[in-house]
Each structure stands twice: as structure tokens, then as C-alpha cells.
C-alpha atoms as a PDB file:
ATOM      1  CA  UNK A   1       0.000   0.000   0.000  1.00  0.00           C
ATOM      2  CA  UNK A   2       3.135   2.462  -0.748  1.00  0.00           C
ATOM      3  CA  UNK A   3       1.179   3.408  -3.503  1.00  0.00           C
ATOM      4  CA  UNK A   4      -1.529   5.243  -1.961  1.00  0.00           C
ATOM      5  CA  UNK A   5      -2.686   8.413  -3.696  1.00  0.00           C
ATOM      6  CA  UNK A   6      -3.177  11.396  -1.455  1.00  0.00           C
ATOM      7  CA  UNK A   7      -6.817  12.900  -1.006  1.00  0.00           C
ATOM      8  CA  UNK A   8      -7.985  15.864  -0.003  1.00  0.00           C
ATOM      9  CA  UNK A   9     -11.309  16.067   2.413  1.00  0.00           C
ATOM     10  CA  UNK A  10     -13.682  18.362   3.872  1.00  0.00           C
ATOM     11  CA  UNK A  11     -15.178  17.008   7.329  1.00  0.00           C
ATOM     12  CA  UNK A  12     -18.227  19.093   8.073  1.00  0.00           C
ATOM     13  CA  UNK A  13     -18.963  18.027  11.224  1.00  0.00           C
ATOM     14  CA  UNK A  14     -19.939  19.614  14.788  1.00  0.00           C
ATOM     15  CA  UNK A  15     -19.251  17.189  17.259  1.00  0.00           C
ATOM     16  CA  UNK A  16     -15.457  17.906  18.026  1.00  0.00           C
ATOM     17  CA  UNK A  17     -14.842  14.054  19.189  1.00  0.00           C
ATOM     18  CA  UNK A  18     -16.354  13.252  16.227  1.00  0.00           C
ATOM     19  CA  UNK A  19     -14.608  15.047  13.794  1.00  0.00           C
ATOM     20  CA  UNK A  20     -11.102  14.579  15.612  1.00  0.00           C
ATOM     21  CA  UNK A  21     -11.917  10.584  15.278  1.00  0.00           C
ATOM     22  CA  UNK A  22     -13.039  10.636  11.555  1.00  0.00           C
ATOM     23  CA  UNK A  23      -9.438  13.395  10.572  1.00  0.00           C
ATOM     24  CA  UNK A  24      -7.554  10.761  12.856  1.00  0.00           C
ATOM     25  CA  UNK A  25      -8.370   7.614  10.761  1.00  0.00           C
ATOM     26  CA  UNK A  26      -8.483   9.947   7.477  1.00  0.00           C
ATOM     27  CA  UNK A  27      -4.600  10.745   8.061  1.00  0.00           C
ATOM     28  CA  UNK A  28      -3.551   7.129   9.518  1.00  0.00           C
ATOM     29  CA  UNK A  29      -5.035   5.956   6.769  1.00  0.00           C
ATOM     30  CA  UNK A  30      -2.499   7.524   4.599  1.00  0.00           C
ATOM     31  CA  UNK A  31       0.018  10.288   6.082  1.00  0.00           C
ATOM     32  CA  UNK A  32      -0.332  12.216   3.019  1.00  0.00           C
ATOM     33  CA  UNK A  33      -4.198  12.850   2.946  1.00  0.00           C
ATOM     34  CA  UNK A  34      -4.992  16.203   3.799  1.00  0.00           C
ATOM     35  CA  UNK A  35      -8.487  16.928   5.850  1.00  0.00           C
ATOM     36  CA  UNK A  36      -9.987  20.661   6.612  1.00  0.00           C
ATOM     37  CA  UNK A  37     -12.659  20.914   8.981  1.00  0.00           C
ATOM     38  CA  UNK A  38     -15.790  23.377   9.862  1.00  0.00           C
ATOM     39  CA  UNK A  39     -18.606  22.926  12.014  1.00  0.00           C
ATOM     40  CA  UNK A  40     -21.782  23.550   9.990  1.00  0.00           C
ATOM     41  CA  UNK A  41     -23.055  24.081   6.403  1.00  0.00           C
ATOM     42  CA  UNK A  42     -23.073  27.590   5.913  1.00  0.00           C
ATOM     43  CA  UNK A  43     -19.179  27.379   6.907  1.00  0.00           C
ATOM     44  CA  UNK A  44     -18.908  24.669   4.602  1.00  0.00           C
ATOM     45  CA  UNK A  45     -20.648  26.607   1.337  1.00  0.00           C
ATOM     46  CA  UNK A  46     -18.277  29.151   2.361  1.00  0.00           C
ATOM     47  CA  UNK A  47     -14.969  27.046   2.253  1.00  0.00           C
ATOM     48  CA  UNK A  48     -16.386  25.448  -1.099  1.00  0.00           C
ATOM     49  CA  UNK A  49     -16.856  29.279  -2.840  1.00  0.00           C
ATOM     50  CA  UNK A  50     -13.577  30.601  -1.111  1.00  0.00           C
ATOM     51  CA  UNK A  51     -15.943  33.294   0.637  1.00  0.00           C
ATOM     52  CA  UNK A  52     -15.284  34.882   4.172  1.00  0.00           C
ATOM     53  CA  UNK A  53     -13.649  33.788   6.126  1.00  0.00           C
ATOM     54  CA  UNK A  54     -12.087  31.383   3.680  1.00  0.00           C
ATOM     55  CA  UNK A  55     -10.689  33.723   0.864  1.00  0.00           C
ATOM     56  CA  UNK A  56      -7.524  32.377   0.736  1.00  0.00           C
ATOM     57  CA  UNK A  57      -7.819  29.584  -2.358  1.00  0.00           C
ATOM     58  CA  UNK A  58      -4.039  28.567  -1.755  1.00  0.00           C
ATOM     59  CA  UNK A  59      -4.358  27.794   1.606  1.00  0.00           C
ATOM     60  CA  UNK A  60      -8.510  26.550   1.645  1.00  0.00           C
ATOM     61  CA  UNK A  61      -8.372  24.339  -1.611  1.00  0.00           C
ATOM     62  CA  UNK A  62     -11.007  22.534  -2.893  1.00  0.00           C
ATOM     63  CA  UNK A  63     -11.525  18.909  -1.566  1.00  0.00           C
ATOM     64  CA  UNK A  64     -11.996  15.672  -3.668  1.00  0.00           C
ATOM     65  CA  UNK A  65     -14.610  14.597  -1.083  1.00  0.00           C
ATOM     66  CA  UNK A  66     -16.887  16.286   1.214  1.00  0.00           C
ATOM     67  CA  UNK A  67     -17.812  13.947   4.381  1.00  0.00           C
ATOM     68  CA  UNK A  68     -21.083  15.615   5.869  1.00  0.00           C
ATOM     69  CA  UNK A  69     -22.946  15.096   8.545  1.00  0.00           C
ATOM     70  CA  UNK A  70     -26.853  15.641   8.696  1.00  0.00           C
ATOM     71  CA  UNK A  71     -27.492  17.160  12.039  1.00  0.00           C
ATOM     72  CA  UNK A  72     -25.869  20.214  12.714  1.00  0.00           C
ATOM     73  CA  UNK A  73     -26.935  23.404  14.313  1.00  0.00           C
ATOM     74  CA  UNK A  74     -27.331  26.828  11.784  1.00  0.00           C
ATOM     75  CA  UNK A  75     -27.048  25.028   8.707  1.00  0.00           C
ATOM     76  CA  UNK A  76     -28.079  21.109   8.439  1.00  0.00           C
ATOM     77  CA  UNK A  77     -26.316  18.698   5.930  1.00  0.00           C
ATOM     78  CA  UNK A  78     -29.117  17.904   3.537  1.00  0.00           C
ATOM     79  CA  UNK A  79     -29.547  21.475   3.212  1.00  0.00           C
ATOM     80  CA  UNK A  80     -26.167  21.838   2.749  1.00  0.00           C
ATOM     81  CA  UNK A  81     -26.494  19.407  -0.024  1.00  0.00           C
ATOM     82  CA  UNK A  82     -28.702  21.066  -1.533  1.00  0.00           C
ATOM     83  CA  UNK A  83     -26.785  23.624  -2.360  1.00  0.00           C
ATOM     84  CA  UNK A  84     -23.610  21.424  -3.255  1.00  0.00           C
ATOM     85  CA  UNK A  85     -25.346  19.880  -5.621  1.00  0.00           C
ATOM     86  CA  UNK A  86     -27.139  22.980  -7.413  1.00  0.00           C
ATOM     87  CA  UNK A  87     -23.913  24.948  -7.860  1.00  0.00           C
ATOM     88  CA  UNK A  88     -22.528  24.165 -10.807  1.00  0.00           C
ATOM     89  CA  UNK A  89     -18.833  24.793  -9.646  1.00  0.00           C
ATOM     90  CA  UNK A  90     -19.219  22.326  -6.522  1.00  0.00           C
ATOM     91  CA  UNK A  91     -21.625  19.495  -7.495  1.00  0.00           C
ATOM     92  CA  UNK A  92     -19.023  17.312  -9.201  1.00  0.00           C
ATOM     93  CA  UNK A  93     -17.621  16.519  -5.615  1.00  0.00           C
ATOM     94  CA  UNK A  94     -18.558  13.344  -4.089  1.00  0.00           C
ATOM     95  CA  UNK A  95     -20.335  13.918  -0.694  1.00  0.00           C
ATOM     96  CA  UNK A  96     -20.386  10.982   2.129  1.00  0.00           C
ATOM     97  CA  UNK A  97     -23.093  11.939   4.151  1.00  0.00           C
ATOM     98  CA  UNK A  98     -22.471  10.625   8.229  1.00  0.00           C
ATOM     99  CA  UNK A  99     -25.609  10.549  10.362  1.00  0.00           C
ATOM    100  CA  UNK A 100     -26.436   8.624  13.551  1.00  0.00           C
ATOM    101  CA  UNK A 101     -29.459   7.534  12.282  1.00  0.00           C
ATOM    102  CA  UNK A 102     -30.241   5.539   9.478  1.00  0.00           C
ATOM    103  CA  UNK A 103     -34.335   5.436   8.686  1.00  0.00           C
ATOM    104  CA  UNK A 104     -34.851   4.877   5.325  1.00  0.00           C
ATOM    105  CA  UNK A 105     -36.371   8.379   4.343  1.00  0.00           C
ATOM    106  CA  UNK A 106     -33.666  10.255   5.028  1.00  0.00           C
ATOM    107  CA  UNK A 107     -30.525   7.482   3.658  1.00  0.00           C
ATOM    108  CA  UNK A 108     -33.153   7.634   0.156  1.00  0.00           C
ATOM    109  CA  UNK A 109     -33.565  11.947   0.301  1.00  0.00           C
ATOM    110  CA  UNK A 110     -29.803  11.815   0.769  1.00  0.00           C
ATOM    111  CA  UNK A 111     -29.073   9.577  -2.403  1.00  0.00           C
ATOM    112  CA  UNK A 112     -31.900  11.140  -4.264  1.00  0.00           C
ATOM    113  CA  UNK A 113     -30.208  14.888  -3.789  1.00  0.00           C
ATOM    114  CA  UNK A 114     -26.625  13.419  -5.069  1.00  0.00           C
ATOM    115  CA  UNK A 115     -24.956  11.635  -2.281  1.00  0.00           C
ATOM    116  CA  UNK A 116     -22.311   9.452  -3.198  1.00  0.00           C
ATOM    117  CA  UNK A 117     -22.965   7.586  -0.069  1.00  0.00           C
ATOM    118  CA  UNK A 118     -24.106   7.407   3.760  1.00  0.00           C
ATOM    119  CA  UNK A 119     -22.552   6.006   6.534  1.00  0.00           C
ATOM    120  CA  UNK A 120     -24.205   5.459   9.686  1.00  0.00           C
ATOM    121  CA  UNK A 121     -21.793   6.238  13.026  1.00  0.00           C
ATOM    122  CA  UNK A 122     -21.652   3.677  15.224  1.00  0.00           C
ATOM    123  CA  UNK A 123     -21.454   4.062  18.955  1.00  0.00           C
ATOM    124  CA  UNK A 124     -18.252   2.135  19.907  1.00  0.00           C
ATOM    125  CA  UNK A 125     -15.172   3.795  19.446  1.00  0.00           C
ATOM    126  CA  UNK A 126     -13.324   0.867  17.658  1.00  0.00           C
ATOM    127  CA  UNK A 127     -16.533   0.068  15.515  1.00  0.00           C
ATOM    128  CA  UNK A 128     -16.195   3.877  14.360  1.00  0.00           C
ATOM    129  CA  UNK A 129     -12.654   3.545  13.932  1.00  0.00           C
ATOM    130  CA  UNK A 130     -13.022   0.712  11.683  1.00  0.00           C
ATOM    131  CA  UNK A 131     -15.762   1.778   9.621  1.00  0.00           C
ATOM    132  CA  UNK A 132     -13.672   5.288   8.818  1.00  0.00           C
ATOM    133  CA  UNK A 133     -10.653   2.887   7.757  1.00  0.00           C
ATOM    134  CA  UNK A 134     -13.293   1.088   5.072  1.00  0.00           C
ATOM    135  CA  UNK A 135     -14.523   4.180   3.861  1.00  0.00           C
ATOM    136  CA  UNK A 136     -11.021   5.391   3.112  1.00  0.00           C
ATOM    137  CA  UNK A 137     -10.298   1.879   1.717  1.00  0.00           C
ATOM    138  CA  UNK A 138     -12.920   2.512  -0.579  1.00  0.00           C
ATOM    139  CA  UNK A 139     -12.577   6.031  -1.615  1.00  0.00           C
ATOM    140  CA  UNK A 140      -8.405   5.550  -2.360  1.00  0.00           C
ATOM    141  CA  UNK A 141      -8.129   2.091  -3.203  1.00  0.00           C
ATOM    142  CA  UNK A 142     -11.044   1.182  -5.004  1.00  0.00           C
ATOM    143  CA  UNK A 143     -13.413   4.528  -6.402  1.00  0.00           C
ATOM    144  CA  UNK A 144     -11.724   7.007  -9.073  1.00  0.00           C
ATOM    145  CA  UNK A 145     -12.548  10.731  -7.734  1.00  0.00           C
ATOM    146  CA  UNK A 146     -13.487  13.479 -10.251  1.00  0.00           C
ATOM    147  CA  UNK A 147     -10.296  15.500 -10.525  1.00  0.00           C
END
């Protein structure tokens, strides 16, 4: 696995523990991944279109997936989808969306808006762990991202 190629992420995600977990397995997963993080959707429309306080494209680059989770505070993630996938400068990203929850409305609005997939978080730590190594497995090893 020398041969990993290095992706770039955006975690949109407002659970701090959370997050830190998901950027954790992200980089052990490969050392030379790259993960930016903000806490809702309106920060994360705002990273996407370089806008304040993200102006800086060199530094705040866009991702090659967007993992998103559906309840946040200000700005949820289907909304946030939404808009993803109406803009036609953003909506060729893939976008993971991560919910606790996994009723069937809401996994088939999520696919039916664009997703490119939906995890479900578990509760145990390792179980977590394990399923954010498989989705990296995927997304590197085995899926070609848009470039």
C-alpha cells in the first residue's frame, strides 16, 4: 500500500470528538491525505466558494470529497447538499453523508439529492474507527474521484 494516492477532504462536522476521530483515521489511513474541517453548512458553502472567512484559495483548496454530517446546528447537511449539488462549480464533488441515524427516508432523500454515499456512526469507538478505515479503503483504493 506504498502506492496510496493522497486525497484531499472536507469534514463538516460539529461534534469535536467526532470530527477529531473521523481526521484521525483519514490521516492514519495515509500520512499524506490532507483533511480541513468546519462545524456547519453555511461554513462549509463558504470554504467550497472561497468566501469569508475562507478567501484564501491557496491555503482553503477545494476537496476531492466532502464527508457531511446531517445534524448540525445553523445550517443542516441535507440542506447543505442542496446547495452542493445545485452549484454548478461544486456538485461534481462526491459527498459521504455521516448521520447517527439511518431510517430509510432520510438514507433515500440523501441519495436522491446526489450523495455518493451514507454512513451510519456507530457508537463504539473501535466500531467507528473501523468503519472510517473502510470508507477510506474505498474512496483511495477502489473509487476514481473526479479531478
Amino acid at each position: 500500500m506504498d502506492n496510496l494516492k493522497a486525497i484531499s477532504a472536507l469534514m463538516v462536522e460539529d461534534n469535536i470528538d467526532h470530527a477529531e476521530l473521523m481526521m484521525d483515521a483519514f490521516s492514519d489511513f495515509n500520512i499524506k491525505n490532507s483533511i480541513a474541517h468546519v462545524l456547519d453548512g453555511e461554513q462549509a458553502v463558504a470554504y467550497l466558494r472561497n468566501e469569508a472567512p475562507f478567501e484564501d484559495s491557496s491555503q482553503f483548496t477545494r476537496p476531492d470529497i466532502i464527508f457531511l454530517d446531517i445534524r448540525m446546528p445553523r445550517q443542516g447537511g441535507i440542506e447543505t447538499l442542496k446547495i452542493i449539488k445545485a452549484d454548478p462549480a461544486l456538485c461534481g464533488i462526491p459527498v459521504v453523508m455521516i448521520s447517527t441515524s439511518s431510517t430509510a427516508p432520510e438514507i433515500e432523500e440523501c441519495y436522491s439529492l446526489g450523495a455518493s454515499g451514507y454512513i451510519t456512526k456507530p457508537l463504539q469507538f473501535d466500531d467507528f474507527s473501523n468503519k472510517m478505515k473502510e470508507l477510506n479503503y474505498y474512496w483511495v483504493l477502489t473509487s476514481e474521484l473526479p479531478s
